[in-house]
C-alpha atoms as a PDB file:
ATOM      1  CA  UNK A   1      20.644  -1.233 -69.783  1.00  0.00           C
ATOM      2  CA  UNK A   2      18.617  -0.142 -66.810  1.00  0.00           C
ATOM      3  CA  UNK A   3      16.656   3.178 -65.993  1.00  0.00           C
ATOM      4  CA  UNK A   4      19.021   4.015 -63.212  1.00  0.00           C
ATOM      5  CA  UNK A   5      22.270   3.419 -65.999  1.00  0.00           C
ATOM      6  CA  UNK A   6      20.530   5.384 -68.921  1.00  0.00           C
ATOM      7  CA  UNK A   7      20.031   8.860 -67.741  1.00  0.00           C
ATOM      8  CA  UNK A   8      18.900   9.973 -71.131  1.00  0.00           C
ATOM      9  CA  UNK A   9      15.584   8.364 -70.791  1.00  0.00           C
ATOM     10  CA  UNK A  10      12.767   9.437 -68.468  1.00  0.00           C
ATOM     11  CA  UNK A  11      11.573   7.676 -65.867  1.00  0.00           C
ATOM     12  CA  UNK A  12       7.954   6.971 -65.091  1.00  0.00           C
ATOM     13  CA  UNK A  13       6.779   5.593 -61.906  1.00  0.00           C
ATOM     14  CA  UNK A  14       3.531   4.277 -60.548  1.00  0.00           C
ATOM     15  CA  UNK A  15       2.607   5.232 -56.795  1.00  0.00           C
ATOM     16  CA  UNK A  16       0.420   2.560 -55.090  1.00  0.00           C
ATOM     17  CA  UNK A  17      -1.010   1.976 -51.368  1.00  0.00           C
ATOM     18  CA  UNK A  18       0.384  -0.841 -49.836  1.00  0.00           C
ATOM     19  CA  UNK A  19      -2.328  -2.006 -46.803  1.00  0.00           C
ATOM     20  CA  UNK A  20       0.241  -4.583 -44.355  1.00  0.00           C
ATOM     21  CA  UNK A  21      -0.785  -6.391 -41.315  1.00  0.00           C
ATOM     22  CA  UNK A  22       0.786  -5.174 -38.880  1.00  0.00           C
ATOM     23  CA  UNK A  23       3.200  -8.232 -37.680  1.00  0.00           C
ATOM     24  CA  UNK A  24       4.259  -7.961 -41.511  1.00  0.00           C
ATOM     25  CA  UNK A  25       4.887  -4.472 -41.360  1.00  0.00           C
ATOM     26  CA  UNK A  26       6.491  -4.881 -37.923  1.00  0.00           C
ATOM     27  CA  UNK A  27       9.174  -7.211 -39.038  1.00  0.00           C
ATOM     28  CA  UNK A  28       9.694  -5.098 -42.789  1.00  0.00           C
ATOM     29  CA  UNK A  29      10.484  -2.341 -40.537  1.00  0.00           C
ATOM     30  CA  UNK A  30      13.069  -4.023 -38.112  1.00  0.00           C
ATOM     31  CA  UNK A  31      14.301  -5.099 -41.874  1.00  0.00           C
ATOM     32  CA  UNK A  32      14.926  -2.121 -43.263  1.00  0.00           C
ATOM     33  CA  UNK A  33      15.865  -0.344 -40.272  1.00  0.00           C
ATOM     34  CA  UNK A  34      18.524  -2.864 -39.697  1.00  0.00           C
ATOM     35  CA  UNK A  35      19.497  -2.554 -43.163  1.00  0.00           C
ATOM     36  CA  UNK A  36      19.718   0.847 -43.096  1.00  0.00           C
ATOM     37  CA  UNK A  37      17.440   1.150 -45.953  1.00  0.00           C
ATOM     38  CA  UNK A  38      14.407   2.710 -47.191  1.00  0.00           C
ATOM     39  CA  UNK A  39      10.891   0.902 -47.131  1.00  0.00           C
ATOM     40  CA  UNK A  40      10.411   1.734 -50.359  1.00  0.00           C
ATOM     41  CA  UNK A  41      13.859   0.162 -51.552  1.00  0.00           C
ATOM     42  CA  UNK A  42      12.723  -3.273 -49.686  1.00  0.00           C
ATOM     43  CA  UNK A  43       9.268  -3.122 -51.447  1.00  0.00           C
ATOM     44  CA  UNK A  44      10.940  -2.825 -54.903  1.00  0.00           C
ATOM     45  CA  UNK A  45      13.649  -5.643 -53.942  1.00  0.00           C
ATOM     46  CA  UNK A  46      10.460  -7.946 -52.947  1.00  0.00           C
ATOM     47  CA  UNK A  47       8.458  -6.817 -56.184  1.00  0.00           C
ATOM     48  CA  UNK A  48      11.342  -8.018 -58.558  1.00  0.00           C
ATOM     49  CA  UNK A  49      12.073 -10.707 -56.484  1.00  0.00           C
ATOM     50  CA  UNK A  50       8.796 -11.719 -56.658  1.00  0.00           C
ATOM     51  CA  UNK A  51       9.050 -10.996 -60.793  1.00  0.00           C
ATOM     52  CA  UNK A  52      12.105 -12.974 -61.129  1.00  0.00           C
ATOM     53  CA  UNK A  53      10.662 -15.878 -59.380  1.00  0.00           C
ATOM     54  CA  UNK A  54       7.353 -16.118 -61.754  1.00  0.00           C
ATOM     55  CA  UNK A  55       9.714 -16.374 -64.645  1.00  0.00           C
ATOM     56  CA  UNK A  56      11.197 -19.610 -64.088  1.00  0.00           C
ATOM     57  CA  UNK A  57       8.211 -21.243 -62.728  1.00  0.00           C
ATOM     58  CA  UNK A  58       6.303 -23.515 -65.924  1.00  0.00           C
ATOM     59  CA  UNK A  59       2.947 -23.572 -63.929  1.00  0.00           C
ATOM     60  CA  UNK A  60       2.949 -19.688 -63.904  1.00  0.00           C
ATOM     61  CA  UNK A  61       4.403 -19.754 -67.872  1.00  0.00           C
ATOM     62  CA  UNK A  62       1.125 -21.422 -68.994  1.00  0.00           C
ATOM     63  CA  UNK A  63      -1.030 -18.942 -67.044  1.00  0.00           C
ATOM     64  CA  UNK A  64       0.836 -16.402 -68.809  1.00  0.00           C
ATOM     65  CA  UNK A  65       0.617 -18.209 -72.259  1.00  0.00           C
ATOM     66  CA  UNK A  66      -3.134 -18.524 -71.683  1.00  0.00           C
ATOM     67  CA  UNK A  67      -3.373 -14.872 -70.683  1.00  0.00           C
ATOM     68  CA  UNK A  68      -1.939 -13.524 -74.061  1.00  0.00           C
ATOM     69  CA  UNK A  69      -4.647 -15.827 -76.065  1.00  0.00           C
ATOM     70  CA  UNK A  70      -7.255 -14.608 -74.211  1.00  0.00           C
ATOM     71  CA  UNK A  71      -6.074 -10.896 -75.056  1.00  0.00           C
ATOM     72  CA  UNK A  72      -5.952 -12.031 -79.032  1.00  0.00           C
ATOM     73  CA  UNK A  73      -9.118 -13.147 -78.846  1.00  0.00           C
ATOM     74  CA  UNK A  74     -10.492 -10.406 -77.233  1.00  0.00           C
ATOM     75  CA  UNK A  75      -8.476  -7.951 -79.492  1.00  0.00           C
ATOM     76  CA  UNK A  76     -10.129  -9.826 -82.490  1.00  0.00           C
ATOM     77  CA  UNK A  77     -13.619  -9.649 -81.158  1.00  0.00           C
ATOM     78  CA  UNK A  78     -13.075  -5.979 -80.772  1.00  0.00           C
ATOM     79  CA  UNK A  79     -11.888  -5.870 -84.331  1.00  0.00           C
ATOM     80  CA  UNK A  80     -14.707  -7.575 -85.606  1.00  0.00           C
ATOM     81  CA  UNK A  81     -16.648  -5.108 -83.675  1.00  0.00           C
ATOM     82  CA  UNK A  82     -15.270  -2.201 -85.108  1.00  0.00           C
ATOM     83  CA  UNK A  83     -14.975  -3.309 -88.717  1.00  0.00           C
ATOM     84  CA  UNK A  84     -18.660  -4.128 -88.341  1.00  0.00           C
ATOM     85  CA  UNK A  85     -19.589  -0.510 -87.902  1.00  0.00           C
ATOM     86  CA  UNK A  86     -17.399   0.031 -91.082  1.00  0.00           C
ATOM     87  CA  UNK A  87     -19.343  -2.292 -93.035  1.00  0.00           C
ATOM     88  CA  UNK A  88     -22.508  -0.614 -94.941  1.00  0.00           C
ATOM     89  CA  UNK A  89     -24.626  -3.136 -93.684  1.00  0.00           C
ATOM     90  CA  UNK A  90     -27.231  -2.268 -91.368  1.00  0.00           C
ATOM     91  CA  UNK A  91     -26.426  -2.909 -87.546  1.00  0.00           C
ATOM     92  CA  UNK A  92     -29.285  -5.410 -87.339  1.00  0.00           C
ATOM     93  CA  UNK A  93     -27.907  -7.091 -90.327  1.00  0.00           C
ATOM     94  CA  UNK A  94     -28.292 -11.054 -90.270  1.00  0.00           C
ATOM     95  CA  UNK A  95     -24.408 -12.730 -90.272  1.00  0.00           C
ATOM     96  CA  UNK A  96     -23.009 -13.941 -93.540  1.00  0.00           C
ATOM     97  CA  UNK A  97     -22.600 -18.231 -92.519  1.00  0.00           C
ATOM     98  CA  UNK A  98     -18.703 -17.332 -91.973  1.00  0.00           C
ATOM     99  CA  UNK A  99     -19.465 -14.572 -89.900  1.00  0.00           C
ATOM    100  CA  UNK A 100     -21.418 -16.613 -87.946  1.00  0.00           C
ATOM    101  CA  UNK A 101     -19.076 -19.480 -87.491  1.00  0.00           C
ATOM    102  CA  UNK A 102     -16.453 -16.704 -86.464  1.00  0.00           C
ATOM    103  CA  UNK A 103     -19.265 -15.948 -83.800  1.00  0.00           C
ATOM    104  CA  UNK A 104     -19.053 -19.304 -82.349  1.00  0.00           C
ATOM    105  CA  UNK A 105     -15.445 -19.065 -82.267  1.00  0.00           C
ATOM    106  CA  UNK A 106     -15.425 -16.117 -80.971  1.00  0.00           C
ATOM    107  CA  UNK A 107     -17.660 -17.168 -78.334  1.00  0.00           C
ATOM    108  CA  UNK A 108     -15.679 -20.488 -77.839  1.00  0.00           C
ATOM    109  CA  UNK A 109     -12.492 -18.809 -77.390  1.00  0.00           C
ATOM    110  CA  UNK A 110     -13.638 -15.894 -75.100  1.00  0.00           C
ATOM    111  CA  UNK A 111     -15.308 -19.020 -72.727  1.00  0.00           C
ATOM    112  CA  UNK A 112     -11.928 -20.452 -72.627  1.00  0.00           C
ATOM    113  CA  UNK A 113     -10.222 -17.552 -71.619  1.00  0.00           C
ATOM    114  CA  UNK A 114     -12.139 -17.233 -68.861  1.00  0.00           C
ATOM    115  CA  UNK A 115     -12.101 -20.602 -67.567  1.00  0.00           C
ATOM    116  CA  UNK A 116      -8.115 -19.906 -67.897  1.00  0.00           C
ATOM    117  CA  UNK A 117      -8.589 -16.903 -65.983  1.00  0.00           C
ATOM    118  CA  UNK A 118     -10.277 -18.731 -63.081  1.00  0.00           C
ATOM    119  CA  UNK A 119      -7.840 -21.499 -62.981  1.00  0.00           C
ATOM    120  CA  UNK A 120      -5.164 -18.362 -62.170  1.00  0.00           C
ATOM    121  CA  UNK A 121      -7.638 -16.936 -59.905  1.00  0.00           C
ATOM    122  CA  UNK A 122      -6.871 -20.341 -57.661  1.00  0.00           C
ATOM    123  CA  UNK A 123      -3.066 -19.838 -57.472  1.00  0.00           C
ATOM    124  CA  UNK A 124      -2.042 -18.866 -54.185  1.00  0.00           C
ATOM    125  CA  UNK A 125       0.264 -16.194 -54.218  1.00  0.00           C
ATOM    126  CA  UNK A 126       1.551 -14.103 -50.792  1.00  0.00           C
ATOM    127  CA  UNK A 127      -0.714 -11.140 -52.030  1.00  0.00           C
ATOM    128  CA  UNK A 128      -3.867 -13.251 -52.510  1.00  0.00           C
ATOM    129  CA  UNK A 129      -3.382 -14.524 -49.304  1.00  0.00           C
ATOM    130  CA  UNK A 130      -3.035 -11.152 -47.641  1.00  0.00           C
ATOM    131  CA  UNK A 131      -5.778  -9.814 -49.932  1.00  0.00           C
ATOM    132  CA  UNK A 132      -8.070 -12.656 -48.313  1.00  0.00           C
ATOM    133  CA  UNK A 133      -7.168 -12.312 -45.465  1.00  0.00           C
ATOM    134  CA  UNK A 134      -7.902  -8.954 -45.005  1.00  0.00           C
ATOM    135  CA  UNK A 135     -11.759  -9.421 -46.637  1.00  0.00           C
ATOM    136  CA  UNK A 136     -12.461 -12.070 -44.288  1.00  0.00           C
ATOM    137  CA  UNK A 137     -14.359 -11.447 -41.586  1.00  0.00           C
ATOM    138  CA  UNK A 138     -14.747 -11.709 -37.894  1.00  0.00           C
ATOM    139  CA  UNK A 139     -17.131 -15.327 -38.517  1.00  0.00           C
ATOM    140  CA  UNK A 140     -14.672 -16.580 -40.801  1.00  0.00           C
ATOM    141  CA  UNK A 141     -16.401 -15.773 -43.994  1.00  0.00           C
ATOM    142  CA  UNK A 142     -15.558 -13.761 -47.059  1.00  0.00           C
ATOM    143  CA  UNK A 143     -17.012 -10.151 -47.848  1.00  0.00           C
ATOM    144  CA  UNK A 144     -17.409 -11.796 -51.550  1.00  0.00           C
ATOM    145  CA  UNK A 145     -19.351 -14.806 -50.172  1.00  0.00           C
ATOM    146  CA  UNK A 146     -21.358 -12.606 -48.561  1.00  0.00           C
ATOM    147  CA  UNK A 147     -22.272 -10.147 -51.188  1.00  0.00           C
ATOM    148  CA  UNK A 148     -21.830 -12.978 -53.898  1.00  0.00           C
ATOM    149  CA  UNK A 149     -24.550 -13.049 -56.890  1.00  0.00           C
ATOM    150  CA  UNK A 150     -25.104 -14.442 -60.033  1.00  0.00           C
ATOM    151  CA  UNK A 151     -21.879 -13.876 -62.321  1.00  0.00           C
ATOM    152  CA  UNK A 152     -23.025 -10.842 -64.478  1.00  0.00           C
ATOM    153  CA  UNK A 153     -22.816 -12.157 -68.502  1.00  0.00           C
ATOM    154  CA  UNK A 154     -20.642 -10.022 -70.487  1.00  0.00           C
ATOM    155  CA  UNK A 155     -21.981  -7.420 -73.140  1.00  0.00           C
ATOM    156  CA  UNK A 156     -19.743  -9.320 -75.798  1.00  0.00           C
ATOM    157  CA  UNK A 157     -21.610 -12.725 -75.161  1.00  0.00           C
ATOM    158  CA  UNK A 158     -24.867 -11.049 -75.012  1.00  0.00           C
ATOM    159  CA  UNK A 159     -24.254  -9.537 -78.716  1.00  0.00           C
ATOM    160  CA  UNK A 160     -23.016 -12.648 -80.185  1.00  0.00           C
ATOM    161  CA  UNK A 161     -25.827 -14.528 -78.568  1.00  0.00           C
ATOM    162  CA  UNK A 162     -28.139 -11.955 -80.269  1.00  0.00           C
ATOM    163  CA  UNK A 163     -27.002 -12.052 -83.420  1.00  0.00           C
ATOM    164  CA  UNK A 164     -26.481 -15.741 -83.309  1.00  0.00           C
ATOM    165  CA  UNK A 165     -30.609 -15.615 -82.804  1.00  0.00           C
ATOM    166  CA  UNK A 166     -30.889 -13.407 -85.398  1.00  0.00           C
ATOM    167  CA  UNK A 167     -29.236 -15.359 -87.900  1.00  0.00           C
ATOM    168  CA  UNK A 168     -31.349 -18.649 -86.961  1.00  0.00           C
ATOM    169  CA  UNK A 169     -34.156 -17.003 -87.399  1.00  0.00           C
END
């Protein structure tokens, strides 16, 4: 049963800014004008559209497989965080062997989350497209090329590599 059907339940909404080109915002105009509709009803339609469409597609079912592991893991490393400032142990405190090969997993898994979430960064979707396009500039180059550094390691891998050193030592 839908929102709209159950009147008992409360409806929550999220506003957002929608930045169009404007021969894409010319022609969703003529749309819903001809229509007789409201922009915002044609921007819903093409949002679960767009929903519907992702569902039955198997390349975007992995990403979306891949996505939830990646959240595990990273709901497990916070976990581990957490119960670790349970533990009476001192923060400092050298890794148990197990806790150290957890570490490695932990590690592992968290680098192949993000190599998933790269491989989805690569899908070309209509929004991507109109996202790049809009950062690209005038000489055909990206505001992120431009401004571009080293990728910035996470605090999580720079803990476990500490206490991996730790624990060697």
């Amino acid at each position: 049963m839908s929102e709209e059907e159950n009147p008992t339940r409360p409806q929550s909404y999220k506003t957002i800014g929608v930045k169009l080109q404007h021969p894409i915002h010319a022609q969703l105009s003529a749309v819903t004008e001809i229509d007789d509709i409201p922009l915002q009803v044609a921007l819903v339609r093409g949002a679960k559209l767009l929903i519907e469409s992702r569902r039955t597609d198997p390349k975007f079912q992995a990403k979306v497989a891949a996505r939830s592991e990646r959240i595990k893991r990273e709901a497990e490393a916070q976990v581990l965080a957490i119960s670790s400032l349970l533990d009476a142990g001192t923060p400092d405190a050298v890794p148990t062997p197990e806790e150290g090969a957890r570490l490695e997993q932990l590690e592992a898994a968290i680098s192949l989350g993000e190599q998933a979430a790269e491989l989805a960064a690569e899908v070309s979707t209509p929004e991507a497209d109109a996202a790049e396009d809009a950062t690209t500039s005038n000489d055909g180059t990206s505001s992120d090329e431009e401004t571009a550094g080293p990728p910035a390691e996470s605090e999580a891998k720079k803990t476990t590599r500490r206490r991996a050193s730790t624990a060697k030592s």
